[in-house]
C-alpha atoms as a PDB file:
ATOM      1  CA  UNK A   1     -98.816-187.186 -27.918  1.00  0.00           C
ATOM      2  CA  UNK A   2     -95.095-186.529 -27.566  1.00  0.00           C
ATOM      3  CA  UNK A   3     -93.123-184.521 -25.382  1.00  0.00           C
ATOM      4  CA  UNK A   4     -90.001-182.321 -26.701  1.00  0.00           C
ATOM      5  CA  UNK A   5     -88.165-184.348 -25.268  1.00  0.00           C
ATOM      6  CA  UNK A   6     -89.700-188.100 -26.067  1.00  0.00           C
ATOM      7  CA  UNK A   7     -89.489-186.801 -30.163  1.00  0.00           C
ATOM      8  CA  UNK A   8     -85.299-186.181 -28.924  1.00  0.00           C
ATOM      9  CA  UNK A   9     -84.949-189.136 -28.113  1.00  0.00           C
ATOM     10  CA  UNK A  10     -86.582-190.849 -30.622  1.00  0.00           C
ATOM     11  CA  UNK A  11     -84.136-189.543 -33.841  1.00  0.00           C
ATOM     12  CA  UNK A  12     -80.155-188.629 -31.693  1.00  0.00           C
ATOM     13  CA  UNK A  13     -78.351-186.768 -33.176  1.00  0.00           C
ATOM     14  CA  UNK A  14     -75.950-188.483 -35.582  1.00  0.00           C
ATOM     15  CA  UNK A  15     -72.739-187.885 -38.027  1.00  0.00           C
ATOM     16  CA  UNK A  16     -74.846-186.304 -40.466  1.00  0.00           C
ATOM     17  CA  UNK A  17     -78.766-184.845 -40.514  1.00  0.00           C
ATOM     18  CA  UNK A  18     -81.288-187.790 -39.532  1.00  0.00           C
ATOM     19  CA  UNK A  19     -85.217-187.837 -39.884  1.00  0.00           C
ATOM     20  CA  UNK A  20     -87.683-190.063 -38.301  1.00  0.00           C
ATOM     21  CA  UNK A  21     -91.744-190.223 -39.508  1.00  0.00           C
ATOM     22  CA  UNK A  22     -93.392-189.706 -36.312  1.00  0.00           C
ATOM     23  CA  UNK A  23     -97.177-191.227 -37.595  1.00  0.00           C
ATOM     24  CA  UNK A  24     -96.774-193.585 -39.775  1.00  0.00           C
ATOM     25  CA  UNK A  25    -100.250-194.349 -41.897  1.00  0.00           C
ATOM     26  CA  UNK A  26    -101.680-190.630 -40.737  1.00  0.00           C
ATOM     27  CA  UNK A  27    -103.720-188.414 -42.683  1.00  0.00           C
ATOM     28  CA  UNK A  28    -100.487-185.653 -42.322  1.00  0.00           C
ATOM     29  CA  UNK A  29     -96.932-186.296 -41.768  1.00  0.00           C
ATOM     30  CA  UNK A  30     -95.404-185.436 -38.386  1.00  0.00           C
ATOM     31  CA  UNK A  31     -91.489-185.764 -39.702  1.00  0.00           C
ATOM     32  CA  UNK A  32     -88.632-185.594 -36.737  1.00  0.00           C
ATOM     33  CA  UNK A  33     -85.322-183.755 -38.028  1.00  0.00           C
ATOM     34  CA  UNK A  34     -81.900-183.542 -36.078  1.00  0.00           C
ATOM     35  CA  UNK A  35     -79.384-181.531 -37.886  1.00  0.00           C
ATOM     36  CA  UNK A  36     -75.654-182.049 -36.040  1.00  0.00           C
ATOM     37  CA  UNK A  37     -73.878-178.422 -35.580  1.00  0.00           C
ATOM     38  CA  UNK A  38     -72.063-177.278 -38.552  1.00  0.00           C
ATOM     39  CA  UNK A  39     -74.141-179.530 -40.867  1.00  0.00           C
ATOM     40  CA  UNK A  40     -77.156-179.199 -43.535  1.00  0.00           C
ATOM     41  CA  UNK A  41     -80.351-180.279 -44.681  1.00  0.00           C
ATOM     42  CA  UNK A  42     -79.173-180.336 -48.510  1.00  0.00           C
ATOM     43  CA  UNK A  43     -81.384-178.049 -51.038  1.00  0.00           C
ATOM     44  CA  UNK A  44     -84.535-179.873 -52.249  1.00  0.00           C
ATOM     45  CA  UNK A  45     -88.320-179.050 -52.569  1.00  0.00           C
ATOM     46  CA  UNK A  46     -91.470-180.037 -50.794  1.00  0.00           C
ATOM     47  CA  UNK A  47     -94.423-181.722 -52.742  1.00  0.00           C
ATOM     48  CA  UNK A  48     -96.825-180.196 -50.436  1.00  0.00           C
ATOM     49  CA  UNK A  49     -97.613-177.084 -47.907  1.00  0.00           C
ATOM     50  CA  UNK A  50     -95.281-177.512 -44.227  1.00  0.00           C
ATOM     51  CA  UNK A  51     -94.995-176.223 -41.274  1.00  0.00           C
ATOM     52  CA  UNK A  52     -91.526-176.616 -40.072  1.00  0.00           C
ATOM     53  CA  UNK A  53     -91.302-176.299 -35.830  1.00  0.00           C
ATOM     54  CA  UNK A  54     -87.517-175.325 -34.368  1.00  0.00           C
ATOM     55  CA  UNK A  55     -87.640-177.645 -31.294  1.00  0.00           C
ATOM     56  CA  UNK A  56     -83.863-176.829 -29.963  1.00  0.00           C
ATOM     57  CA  UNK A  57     -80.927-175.198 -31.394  1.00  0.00           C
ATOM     58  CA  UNK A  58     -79.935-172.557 -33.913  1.00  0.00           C
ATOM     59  CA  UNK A  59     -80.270-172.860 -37.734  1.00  0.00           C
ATOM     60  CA  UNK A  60     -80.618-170.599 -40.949  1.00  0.00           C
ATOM     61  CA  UNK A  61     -83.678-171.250 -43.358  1.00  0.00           C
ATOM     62  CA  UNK A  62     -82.833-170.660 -47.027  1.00  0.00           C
ATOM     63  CA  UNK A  63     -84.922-170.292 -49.768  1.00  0.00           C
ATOM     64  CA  UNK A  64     -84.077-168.809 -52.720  1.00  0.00           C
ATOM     65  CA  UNK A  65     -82.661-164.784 -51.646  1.00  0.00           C
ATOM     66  CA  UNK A  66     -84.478-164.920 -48.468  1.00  0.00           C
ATOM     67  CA  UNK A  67     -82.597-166.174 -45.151  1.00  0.00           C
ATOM     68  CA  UNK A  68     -84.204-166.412 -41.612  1.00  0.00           C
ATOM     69  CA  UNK A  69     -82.546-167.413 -38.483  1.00  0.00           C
ATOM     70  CA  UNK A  70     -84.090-169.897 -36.522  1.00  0.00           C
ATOM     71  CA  UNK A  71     -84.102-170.744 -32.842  1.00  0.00           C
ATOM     72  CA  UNK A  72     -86.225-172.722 -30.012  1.00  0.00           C
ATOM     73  CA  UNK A  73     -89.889-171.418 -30.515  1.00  0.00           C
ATOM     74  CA  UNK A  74     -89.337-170.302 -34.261  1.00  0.00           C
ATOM     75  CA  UNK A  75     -91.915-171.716 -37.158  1.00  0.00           C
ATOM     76  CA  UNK A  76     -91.479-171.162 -40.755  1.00  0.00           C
ATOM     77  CA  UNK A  77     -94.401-171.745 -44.055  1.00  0.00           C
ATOM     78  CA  UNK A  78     -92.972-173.668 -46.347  1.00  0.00           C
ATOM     79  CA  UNK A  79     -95.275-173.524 -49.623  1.00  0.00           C
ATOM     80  CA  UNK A  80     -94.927-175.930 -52.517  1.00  0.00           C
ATOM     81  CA  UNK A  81     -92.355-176.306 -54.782  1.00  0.00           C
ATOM     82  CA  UNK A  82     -90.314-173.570 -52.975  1.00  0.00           C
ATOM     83  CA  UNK A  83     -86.810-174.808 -52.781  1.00  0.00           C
ATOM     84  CA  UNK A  84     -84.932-174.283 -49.428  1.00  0.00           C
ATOM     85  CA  UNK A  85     -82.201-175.829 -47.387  1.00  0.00           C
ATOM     86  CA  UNK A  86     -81.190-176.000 -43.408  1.00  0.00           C
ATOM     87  CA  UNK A  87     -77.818-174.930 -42.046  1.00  0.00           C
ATOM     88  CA  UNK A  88     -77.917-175.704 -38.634  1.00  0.00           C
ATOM     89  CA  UNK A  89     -74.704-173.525 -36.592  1.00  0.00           C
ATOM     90  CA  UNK A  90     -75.715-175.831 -33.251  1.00  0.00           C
ATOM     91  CA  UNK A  91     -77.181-178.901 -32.808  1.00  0.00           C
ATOM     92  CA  UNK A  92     -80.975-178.575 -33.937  1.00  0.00           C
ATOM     93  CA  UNK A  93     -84.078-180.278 -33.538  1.00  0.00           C
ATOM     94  CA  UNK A  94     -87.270-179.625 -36.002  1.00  0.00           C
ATOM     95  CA  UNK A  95     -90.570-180.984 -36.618  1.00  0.00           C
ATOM     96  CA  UNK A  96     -92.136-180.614 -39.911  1.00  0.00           C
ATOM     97  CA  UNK A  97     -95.715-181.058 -40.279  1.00  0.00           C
ATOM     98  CA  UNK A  98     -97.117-181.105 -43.760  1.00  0.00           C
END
């Protein structure tokens, strides 16, 4: 099991947005996300049902007309093939678990 910060540490934060698969092989995906202040997570689609965690930070979830502001604590559904995108206004953490 990993600790808030032990996931951190594992995927810095970077120039741009940076993912790391947490469980490689598992029956679900446990993804890492780190999303530098004033950058995205670009538009795109997931093939399957997620949960996406807010670990640290501030961010706003889009998906189509609908915008939610994230922060530490926050989870948001993502259903498939909803397309959405990330804008994080601080540095921000995630884990998505689909």
């Amino acid at each position: 099991m990993y600790e808030n910060d032990d996931i951190r540490s594992r995927n810095p934060y970077g120039a741009k947005p940076g993912t790391q698969l947490l469980n490689p092989g598992g029956t679900f995906k446990a993804v890492s996300i780190a999303i530098p202040a004033g950058q995205q997570l670009a538009g795109h689609t997931a093939p399957s049902p997620a949960l996406l965690f807010m670990i640290e930070g501030q961010a706003r979830f889009s998906s189509g007309t609908e915008q939610i502001e994230l922060k530490p604590g926050s989870v948001a559904h993502i259903p498939p093939p909803v397309a959405h995108r990330i804008d994080a206004a601080i540095d921000s953490h995630f884990l998505l678990v689909r």
